[in-house]
Protein backbone atom coordinates (compact mmCIF):
# COMPACT_ATOMS: atom_id res chain seq x y z
CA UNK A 1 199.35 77.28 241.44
CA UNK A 2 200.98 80.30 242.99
CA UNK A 3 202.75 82.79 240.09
CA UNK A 4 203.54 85.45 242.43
CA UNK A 5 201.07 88.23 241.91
CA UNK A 6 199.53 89.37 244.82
CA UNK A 7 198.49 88.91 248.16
CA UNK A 8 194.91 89.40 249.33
CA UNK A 9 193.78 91.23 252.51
CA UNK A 10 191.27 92.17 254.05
CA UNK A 11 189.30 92.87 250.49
CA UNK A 12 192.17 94.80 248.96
CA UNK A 13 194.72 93.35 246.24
CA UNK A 14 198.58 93.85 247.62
CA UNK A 15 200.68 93.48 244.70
CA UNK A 16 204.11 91.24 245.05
CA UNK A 17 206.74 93.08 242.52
CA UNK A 18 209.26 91.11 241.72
CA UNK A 19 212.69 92.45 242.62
CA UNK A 20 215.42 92.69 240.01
CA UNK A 21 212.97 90.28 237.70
CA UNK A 22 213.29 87.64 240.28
CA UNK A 23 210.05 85.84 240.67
CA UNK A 24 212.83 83.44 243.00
CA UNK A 25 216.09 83.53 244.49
CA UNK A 26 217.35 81.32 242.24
CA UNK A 27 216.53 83.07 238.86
CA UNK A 28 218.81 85.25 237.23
CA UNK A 29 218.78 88.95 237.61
CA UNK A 30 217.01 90.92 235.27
CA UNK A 31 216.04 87.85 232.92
CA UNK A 32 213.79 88.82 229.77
CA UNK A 33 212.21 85.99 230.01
CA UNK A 34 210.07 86.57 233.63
CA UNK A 35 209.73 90.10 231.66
CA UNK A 36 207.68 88.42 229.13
CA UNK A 37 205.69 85.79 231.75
CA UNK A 38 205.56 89.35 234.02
CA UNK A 39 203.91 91.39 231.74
CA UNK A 40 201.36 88.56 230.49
CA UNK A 41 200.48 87.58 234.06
CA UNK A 42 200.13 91.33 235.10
CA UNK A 43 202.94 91.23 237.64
CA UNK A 44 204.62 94.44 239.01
CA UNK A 45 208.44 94.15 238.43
CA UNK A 46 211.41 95.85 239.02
CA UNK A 47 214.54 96.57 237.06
CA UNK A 48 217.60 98.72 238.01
CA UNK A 49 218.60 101.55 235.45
CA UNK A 50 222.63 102.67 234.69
CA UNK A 51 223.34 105.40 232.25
CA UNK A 52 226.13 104.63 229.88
CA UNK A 53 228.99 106.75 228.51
CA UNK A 54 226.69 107.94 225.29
CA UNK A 55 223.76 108.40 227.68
CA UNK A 56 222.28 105.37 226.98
CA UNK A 57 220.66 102.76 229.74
CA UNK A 58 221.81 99.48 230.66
CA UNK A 59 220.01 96.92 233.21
CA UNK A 60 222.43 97.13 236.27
CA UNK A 61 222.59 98.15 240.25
CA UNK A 62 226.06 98.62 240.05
CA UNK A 63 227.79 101.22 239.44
CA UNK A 64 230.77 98.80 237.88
CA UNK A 65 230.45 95.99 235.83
CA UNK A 66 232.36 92.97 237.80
CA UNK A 67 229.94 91.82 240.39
CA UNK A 68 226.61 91.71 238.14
CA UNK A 69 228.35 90.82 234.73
CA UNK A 70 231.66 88.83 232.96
CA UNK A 71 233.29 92.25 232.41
CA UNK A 72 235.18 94.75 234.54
CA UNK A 73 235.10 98.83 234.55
CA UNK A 74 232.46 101.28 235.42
CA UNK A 75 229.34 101.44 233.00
CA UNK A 76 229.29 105.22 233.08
CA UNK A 77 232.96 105.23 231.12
CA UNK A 78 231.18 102.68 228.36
CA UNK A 79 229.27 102.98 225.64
CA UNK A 80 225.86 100.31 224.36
CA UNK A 81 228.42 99.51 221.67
CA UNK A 82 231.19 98.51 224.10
CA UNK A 83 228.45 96.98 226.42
CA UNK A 84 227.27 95.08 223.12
CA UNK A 85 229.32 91.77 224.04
CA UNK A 86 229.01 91.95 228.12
CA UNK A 87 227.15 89.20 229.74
CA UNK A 88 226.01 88.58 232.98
CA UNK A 89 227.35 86.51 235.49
CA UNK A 90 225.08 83.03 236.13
CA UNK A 91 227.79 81.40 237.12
CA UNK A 92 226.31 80.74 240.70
CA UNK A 93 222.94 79.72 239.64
CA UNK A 94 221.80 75.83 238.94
CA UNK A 95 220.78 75.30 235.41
CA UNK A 96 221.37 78.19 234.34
CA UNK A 97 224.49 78.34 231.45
CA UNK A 98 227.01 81.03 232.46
CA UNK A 99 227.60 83.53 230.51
CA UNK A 100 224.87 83.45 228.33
CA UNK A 101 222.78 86.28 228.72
CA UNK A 102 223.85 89.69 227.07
CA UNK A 103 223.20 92.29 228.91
CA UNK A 104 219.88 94.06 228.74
CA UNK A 105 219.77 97.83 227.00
CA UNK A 106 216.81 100.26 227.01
CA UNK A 107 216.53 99.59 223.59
CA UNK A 108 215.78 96.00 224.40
CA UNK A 109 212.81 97.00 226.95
CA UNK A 110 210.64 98.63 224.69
CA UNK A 111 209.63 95.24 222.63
CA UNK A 112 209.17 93.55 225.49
CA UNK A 113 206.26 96.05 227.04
CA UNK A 114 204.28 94.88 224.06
CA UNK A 115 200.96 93.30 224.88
CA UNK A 116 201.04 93.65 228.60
CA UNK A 117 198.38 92.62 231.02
CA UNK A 118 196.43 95.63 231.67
CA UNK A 119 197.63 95.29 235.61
CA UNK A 120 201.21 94.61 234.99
CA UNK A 121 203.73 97.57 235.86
CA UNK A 122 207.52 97.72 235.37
CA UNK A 123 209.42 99.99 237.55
CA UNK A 124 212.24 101.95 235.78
CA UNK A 125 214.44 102.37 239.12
CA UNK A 126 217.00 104.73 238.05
CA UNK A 127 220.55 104.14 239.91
CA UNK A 128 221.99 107.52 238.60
CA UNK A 129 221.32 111.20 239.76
CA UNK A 130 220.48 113.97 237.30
CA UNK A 131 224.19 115.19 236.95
CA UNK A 132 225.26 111.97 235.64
CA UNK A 133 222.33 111.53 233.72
CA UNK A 134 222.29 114.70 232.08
CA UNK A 135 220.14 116.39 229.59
CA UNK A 136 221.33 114.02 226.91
CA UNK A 137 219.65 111.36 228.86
CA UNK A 138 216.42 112.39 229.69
CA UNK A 139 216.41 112.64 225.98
CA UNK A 140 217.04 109.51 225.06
CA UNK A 141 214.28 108.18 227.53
CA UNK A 142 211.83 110.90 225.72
CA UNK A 143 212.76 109.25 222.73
CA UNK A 144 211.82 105.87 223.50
CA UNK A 145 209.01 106.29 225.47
CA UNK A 146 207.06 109.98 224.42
CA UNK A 147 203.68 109.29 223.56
CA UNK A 148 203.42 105.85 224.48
CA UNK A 149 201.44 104.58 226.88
CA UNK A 150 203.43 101.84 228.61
CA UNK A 151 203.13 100.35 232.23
CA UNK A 152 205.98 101.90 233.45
CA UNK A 153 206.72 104.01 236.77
CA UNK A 154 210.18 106.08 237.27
CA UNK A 155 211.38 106.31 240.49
CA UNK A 156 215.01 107.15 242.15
CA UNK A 157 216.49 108.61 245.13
CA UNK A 158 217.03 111.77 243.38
CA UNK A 159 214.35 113.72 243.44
CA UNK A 160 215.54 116.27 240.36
CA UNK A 161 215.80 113.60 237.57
CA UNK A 162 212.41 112.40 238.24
CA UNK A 163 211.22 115.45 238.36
CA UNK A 164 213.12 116.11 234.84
CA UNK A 165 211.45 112.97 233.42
CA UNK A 166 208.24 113.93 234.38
CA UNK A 167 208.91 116.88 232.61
CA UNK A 168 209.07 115.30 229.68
CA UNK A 169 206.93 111.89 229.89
CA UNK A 170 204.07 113.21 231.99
CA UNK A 171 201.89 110.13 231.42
CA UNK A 172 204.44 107.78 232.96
CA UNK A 173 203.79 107.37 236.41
CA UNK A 174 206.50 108.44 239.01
CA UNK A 175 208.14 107.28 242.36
CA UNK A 176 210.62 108.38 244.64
CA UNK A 177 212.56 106.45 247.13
CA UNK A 178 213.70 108.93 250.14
CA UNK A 179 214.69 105.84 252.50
CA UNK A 180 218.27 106.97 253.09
CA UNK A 181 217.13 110.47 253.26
CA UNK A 182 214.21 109.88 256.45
CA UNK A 183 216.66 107.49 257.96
CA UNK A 184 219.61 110.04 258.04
CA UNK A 185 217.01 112.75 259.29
CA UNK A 186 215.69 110.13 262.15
CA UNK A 187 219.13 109.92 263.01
CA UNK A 188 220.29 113.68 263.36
CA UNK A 189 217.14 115.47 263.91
CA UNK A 190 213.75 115.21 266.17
CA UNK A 191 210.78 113.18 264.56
CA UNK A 192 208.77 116.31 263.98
CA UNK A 193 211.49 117.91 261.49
CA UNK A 194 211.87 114.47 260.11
CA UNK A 195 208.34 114.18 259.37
CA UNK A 196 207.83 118.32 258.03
CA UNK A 197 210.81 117.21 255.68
CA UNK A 198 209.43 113.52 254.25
CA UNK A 199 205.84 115.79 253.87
CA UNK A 200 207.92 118.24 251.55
CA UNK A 201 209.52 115.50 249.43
CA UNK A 202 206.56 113.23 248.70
CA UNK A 203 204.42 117.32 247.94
CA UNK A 204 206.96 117.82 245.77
CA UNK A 205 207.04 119.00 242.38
CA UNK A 206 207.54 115.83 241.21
CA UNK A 207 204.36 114.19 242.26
CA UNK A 208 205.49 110.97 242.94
CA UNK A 209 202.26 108.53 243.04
CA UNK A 210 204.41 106.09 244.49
CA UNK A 211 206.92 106.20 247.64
CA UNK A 212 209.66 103.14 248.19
CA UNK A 213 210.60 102.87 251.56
CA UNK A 214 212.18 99.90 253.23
CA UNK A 215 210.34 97.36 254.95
CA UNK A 216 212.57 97.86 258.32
CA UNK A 217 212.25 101.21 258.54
CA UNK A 218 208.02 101.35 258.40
CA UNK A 219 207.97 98.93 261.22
CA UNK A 220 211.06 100.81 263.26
CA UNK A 221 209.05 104.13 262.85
CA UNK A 222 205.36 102.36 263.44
CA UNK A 223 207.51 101.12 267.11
CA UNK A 224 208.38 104.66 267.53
CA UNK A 225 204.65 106.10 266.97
CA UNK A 226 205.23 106.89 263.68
CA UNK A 227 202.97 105.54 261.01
CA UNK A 228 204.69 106.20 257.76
CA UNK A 229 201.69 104.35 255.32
CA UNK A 230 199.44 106.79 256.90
CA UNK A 231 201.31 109.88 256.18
CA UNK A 232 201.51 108.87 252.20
CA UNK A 233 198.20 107.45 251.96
CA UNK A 234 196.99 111.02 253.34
CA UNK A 235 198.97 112.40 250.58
CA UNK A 236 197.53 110.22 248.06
CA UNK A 237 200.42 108.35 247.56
CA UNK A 238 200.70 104.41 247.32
CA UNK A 239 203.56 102.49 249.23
CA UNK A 240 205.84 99.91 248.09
CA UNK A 241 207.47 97.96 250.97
CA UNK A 242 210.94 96.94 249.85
CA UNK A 243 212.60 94.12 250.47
CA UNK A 244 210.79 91.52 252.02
CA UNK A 245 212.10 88.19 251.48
CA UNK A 246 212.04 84.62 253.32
CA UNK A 247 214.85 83.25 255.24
CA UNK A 248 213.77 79.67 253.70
CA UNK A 249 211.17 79.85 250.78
CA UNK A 250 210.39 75.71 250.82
CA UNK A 251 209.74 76.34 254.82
CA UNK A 252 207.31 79.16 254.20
CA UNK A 253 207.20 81.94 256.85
CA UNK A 254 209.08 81.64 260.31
CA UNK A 255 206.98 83.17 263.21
CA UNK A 256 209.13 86.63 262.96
CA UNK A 257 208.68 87.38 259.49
CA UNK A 258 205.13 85.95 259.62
CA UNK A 259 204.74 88.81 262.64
CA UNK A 260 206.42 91.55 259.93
CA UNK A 261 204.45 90.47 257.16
CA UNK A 262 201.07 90.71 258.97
CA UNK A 263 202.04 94.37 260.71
CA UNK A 264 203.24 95.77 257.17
CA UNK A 265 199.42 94.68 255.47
CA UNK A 266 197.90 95.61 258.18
CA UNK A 267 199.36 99.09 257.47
CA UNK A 268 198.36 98.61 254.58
CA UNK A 269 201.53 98.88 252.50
CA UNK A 270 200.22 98.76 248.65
CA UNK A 271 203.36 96.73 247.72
CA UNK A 272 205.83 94.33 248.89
CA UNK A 273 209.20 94.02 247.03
CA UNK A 274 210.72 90.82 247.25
CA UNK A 275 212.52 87.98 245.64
CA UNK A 276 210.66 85.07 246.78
CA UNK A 277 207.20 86.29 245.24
CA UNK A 278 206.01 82.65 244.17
CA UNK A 279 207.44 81.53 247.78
CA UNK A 280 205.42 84.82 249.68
CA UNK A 281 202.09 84.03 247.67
CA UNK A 282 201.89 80.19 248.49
CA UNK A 283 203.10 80.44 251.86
CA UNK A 284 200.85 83.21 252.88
CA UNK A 285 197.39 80.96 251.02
CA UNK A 286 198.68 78.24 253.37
CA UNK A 287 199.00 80.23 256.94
CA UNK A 288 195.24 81.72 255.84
CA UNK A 289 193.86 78.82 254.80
CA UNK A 290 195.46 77.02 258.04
CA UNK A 291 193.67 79.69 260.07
């Protein structure tokens, strides 16, 4: 039975981390409950961090509530009170009853990292920069989470907060996600300046021990000469290859992404993000096993 863990190649574990919580396409965003099967199994998981009007965190990508949840506004201009009675939206998804889940706070993580699998890992991936976050909030993630020894890792596209955090919750581990940035600088400057700068970042004084970067891009660059794995596993630094997803999970691979999926572990990429982890694991056993 495939639970979506990990692939395995050539000798080395590559870890499948579920995006948003979703172990499927078809399971809600963010549900608590592949939290709990997640953390038993020792899965690595993702979940998408908002900071709230009193600096607290909700579960969301969005910025505003109306495309992820039943209500409407943006989260930032809310309080966890006000978010107390929001739910979000499984309108779309078979068997699933609408409007039934409230939404998840940070204060509703912390039970749930109880008792994990000594491989599982939950990736905090903050949506906010450090101006909107403020000090108030890197507080209130000190206070939950100072001294504890959870399987968490902090990552974000700004560079400053996790810095910040790492500040002040040195033994949780830390990523950084500079995609946008190293596209932008592919784009408007020459690949040696692009490279000097993604160096800097992933030196930086944040010491990320993980770098995101989308699946797309390592392959563009790796066309271009460029090998992007190399670069961070020089550095020490593991990659996570984000998002990597099938067209049609019950069909398994298609020869192009079976092509993309074989060039990013031969890389060797650390991590693949995707949705379709239970999909990814048993279609890659059956294209091995089929030879």
């Amino acid at each position: 039975m495939s639970h979506g863990i990990s692939l395995d190649f050539d000798g080395r574990r590559v870890a499948l981390k579920w995006h948003r919580l979703r172990r499927r396409m078809s399971d809600p965003v963010f549900g608590s409950n592949n939290l709990r099967e997640g953390m038993r199994l020792g899965a690595s998981m993702e979940i998408d961090l908002r900071v709230t009007r009193d600096f607290d965190f909700a579960v969301l990508h969005d910025a505003a509530l109306e495309r992820e949840t039943d209500g409407s506004g943006v989260v930032a201009e809310r309080s966890c009170n006000q978010l107390a009675s929001i739910r979000y939206d499984d309108r779309d998804l078979p068997g699933v009853a609408p409007d039934a889940r409230p939404l998840l706070l940070l204060g509703d993580l912390t039970a749930l990292l109880d008792g994990a699998h000594p491989e599982a890992l939950l990736q905090f991936d903050m949506k906010d920069r450090l101006a909107a976050v403020q000090r108030e909030g890197v507080e209130r993630l000190k206070q939950a989470f100072a001294g504890k020894h959870v399987p968490l890792v902090i990552s974000g596209a700004c560079s400053d907060l996790i810095l910040a955090l790492s500040n002040e919750l040195p033994q949780i581990r830390r990523g950084i996600d500079p995609t946008d940035r190293l596209v932008d600088l592919f784009r408007k400057a020459d690949i040696r300046t692009a490279l000097q700068e993604f160096r800097s970042e992933i030196r930086g004084p944040a010491q990320p021990e993980i770098v995101y970067l989308s699946w797309q891009l390592l392959l563009h660059t790796l066309h271009a000469g460029v090998d992007l794995v190399a670069i961070c596993h020089d550095e020490g630094k593991c990659v996570d290859a984000w998002t990597f997803t099938l067209s049609d999970p019950e069909a398994g691979f298609n020869d192009g992404e079976w092509r993309d999926l074989s060039r990013l572990l031969s890389l060797g990429v650390d991590q693949i993000t995707t949705d379709e982890a239970v999909a990814t694991e048993r279609a890659y056993v059956t294209r091995i096993r089929s030879g």
